[in-house]
C-alpha atoms as a PDB file:
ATOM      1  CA  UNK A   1      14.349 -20.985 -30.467  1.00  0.00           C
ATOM      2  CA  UNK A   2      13.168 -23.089 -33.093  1.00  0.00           C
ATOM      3  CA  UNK A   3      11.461 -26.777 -32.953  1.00  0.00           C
ATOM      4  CA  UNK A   4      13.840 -29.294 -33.077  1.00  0.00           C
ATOM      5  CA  UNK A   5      14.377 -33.126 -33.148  1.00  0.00           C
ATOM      6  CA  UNK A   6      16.927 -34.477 -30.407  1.00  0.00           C
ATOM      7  CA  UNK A   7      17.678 -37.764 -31.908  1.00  0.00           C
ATOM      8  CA  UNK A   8      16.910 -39.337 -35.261  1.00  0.00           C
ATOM      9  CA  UNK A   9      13.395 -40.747 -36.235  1.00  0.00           C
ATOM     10  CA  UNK A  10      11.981 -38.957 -32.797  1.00  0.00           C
ATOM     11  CA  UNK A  11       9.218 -36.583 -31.465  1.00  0.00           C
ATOM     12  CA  UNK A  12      10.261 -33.002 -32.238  1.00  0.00           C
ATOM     13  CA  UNK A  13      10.758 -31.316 -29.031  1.00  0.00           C
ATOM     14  CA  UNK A  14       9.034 -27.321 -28.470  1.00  0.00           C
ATOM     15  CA  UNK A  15      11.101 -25.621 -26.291  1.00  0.00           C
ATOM     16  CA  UNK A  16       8.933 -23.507 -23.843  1.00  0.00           C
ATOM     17  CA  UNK A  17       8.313 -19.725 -24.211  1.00  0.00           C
ATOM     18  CA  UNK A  18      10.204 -17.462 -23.059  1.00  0.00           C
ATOM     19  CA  UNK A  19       8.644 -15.739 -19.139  1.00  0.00           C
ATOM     20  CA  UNK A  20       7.828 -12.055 -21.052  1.00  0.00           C
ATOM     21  CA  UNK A  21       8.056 -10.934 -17.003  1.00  0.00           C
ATOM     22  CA  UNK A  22      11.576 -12.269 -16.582  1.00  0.00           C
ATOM     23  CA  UNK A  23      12.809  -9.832 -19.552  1.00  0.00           C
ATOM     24  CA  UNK A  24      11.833  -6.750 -17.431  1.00  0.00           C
ATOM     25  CA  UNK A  25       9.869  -3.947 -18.966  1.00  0.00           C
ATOM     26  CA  UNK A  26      10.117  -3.557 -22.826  1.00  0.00           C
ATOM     27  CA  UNK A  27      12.162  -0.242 -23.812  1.00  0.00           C
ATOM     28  CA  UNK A  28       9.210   1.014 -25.983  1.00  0.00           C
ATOM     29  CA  UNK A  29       6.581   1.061 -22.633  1.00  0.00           C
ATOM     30  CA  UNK A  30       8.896   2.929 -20.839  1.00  0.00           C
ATOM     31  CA  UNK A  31       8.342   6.690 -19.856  1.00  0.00           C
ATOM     32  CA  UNK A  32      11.520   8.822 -20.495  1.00  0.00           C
ATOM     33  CA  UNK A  33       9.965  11.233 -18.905  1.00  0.00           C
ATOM     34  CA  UNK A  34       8.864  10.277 -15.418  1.00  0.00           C
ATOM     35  CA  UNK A  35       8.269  13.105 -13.472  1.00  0.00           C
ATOM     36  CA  UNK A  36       9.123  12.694  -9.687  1.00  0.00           C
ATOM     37  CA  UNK A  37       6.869  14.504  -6.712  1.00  0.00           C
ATOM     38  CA  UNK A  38       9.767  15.655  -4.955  1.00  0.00           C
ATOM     39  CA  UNK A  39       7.495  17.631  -2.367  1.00  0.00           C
ATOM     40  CA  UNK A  40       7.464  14.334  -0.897  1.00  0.00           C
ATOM     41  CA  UNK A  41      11.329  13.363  -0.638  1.00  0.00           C
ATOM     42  CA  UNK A  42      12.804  14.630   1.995  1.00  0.00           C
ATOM     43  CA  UNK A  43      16.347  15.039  -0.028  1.00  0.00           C
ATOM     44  CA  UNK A  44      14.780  17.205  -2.144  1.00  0.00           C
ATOM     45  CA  UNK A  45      13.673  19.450   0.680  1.00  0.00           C
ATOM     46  CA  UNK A  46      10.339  17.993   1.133  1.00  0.00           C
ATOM     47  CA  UNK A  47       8.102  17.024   4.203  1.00  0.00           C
ATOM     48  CA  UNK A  48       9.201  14.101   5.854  1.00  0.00           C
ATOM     49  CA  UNK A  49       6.309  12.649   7.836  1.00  0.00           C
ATOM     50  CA  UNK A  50       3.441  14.378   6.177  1.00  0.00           C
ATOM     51  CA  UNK A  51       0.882  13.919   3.404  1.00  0.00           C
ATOM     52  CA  UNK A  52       1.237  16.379   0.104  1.00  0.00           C
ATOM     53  CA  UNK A  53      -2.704  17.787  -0.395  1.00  0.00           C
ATOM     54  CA  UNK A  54      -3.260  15.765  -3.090  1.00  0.00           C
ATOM     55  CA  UNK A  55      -1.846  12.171  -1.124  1.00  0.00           C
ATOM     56  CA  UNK A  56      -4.449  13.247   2.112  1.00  0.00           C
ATOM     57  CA  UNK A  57      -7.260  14.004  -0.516  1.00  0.00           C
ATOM     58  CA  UNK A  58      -6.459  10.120  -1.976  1.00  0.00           C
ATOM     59  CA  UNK A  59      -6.521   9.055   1.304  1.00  0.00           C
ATOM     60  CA  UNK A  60      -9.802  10.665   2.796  1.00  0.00           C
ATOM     61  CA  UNK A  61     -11.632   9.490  -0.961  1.00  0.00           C
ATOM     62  CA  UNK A  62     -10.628   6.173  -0.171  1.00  0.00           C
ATOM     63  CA  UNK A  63     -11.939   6.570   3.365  1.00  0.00           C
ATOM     64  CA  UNK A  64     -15.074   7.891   2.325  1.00  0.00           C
ATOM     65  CA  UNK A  65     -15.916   5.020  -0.547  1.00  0.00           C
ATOM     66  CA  UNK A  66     -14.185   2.217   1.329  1.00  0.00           C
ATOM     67  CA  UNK A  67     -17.027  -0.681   1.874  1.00  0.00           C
ATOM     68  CA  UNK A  68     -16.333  -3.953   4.138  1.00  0.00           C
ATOM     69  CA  UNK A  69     -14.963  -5.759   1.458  1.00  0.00           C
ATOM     70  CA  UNK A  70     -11.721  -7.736   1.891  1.00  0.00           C
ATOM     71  CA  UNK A  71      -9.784  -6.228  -1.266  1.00  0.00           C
ATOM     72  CA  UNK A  72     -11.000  -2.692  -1.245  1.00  0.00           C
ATOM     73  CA  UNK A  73     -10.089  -2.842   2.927  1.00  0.00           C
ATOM     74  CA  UNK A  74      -6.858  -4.365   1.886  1.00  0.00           C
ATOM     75  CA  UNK A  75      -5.886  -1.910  -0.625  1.00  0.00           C
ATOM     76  CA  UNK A  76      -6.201   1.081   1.817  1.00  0.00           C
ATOM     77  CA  UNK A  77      -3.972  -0.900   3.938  1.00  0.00           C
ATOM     78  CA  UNK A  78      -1.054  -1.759   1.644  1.00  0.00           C
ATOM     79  CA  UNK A  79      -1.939   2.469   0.831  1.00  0.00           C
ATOM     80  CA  UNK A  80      -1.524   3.504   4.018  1.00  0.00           C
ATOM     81  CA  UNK A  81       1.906   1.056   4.970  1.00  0.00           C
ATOM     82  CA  UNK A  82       3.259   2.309   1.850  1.00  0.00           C
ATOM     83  CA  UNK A  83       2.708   6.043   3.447  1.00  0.00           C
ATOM     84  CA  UNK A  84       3.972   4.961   6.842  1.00  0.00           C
ATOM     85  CA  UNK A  85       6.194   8.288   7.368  1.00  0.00           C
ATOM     86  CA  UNK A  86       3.199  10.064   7.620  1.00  0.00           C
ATOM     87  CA  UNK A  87       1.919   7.715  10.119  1.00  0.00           C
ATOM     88  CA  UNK A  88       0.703  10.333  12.474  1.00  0.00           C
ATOM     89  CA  UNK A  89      -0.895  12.217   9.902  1.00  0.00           C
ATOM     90  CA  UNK A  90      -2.889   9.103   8.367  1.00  0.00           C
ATOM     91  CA  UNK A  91      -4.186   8.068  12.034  1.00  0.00           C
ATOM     92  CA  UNK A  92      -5.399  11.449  12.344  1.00  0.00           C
ATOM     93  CA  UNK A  93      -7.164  11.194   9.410  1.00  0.00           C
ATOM     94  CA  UNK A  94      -8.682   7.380  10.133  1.00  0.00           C
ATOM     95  CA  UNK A  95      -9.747   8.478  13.708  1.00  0.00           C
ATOM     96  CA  UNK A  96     -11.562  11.767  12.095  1.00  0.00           C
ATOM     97  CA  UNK A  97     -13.365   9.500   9.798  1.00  0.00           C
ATOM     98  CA  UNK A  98     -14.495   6.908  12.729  1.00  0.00           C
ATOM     99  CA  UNK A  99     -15.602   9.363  14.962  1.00  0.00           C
ATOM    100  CA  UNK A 100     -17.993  11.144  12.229  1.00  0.00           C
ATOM    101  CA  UNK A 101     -21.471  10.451  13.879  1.00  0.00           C
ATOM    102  CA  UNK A 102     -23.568  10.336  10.910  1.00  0.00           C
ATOM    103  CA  UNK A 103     -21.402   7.445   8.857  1.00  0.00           C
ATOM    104  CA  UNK A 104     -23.461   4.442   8.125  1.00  0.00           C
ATOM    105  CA  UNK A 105     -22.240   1.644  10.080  1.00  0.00           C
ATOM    106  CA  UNK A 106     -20.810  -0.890   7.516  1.00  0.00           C
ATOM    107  CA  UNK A 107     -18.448   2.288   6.627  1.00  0.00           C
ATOM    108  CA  UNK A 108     -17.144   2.258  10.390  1.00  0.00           C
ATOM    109  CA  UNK A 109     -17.199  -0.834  10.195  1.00  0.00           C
ATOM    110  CA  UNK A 110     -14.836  -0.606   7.172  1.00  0.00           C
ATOM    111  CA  UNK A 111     -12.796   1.697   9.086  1.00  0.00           C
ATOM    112  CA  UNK A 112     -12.333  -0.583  11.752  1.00  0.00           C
ATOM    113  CA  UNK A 113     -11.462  -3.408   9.676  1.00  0.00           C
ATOM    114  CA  UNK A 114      -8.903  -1.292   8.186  1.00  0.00           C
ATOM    115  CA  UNK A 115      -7.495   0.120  11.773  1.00  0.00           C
ATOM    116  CA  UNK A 116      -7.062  -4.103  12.417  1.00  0.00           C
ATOM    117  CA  UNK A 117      -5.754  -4.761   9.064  1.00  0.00           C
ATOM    118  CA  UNK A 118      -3.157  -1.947   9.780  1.00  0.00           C
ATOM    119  CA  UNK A 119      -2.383  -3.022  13.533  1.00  0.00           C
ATOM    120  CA  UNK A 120      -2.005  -6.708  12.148  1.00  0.00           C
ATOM    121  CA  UNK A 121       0.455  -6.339   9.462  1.00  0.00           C
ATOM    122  CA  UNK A 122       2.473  -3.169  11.189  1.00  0.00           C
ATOM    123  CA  UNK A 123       3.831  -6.004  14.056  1.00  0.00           C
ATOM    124  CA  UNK A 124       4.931  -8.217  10.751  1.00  0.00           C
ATOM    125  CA  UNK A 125       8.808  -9.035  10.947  1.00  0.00           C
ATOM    126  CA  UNK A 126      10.230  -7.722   8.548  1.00  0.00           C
ATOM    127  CA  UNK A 127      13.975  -8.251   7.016  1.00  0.00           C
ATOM    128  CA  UNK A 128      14.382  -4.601   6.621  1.00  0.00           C
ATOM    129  CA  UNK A 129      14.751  -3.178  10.430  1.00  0.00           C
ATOM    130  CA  UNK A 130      14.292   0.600   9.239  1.00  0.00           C
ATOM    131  CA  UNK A 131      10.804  -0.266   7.432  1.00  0.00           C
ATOM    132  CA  UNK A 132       9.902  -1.980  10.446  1.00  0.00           C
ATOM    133  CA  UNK A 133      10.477   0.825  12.358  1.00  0.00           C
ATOM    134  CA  UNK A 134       8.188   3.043  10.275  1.00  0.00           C
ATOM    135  CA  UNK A 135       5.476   0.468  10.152  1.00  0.00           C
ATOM    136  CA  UNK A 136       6.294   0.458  13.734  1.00  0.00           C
ATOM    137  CA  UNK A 137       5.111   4.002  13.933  1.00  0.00           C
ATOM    138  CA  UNK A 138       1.050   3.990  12.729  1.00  0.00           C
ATOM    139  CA  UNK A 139       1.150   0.716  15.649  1.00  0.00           C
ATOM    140  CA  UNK A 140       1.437   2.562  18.957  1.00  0.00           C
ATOM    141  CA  UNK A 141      -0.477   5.847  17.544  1.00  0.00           C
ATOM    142  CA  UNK A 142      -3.265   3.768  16.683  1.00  0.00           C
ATOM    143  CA  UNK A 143      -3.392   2.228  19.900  1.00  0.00           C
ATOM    144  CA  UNK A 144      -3.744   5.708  21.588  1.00  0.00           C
ATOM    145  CA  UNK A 145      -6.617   6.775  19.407  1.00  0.00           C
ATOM    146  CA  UNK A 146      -8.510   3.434  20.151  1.00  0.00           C
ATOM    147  CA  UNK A 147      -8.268   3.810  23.649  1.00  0.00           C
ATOM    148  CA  UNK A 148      -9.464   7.681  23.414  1.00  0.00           C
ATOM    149  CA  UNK A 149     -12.453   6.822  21.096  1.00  0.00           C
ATOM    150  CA  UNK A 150     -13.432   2.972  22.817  1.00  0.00           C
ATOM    151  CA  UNK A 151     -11.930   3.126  26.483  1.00  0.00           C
END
């Protein structure tokens, strides 16, 4: 749209640009060829509540390098809720990790920061009842494991 003048003898008038994020993804960024881990989806025959090898090696990295910082504890979270079919799998892994002895203490710390994080924003309401359900899930398993490793 070019510059134009609404009336005679006045200001010309700039129309605003254009949101480039309200256009969606330009054709020439986009992958044709997006391959799809279909180990994962359980209508291609994959494993419904579990982790592929390469999702629980993510996981236990992030574990291992996660520091009690707000963003990097918040980021295993969204991680983790985003992986909430494998709930039972990714508590397993989180309780392993908090009940190494030898782990500094600002990394259990971490941890337990993230276990919170996770209990907090698993009881969020949600519009979509089924993703409650699975976030749902990690909620009462977590609470088991707690009162094993604290009560």
């Amino acid at each position: 749209i070019e510059e134009f003048r609404m009336f005679k003898g006045g200001s010309i008038w700039r129309p605003p640009p254009i949101n480039p994020y309200s256009q969606g993804m330009p054709e020439e960024l986009v992958d044709k060829k997006v391959e799809v881990d279909t180990t994962t989806l359980p209508i291609f025959g994959g494993k419904k509540g579990s982790l592929t090898d390469s999702q629980r090696d993510r996981l236990e990295d992030m574990l291992r390098s996660l520091t009690p910082e707000k963003p990097k504890v918040g980021d295993v979270m969204i991680w983790c809720l985003d992986h909430s079919e494998a709930a039972e799998e990714i508590v397993e892994c989180i309780s392993e990790a908090l009940s190494i002895i030898q782990t500094p203490l600002p990394k259990k710390i971490a941890r337990l920061y993230l276990v919170s994080d996770i209990l907090y924003n698993s009881s969020a309401k949600v519009p979509n009842a089924s993703v409650l359900v699975l976030m749902m899930r990690p909620r009462k398993m977590f609470c088991r494991v707690m009162r094993k490793s604290f009560g």
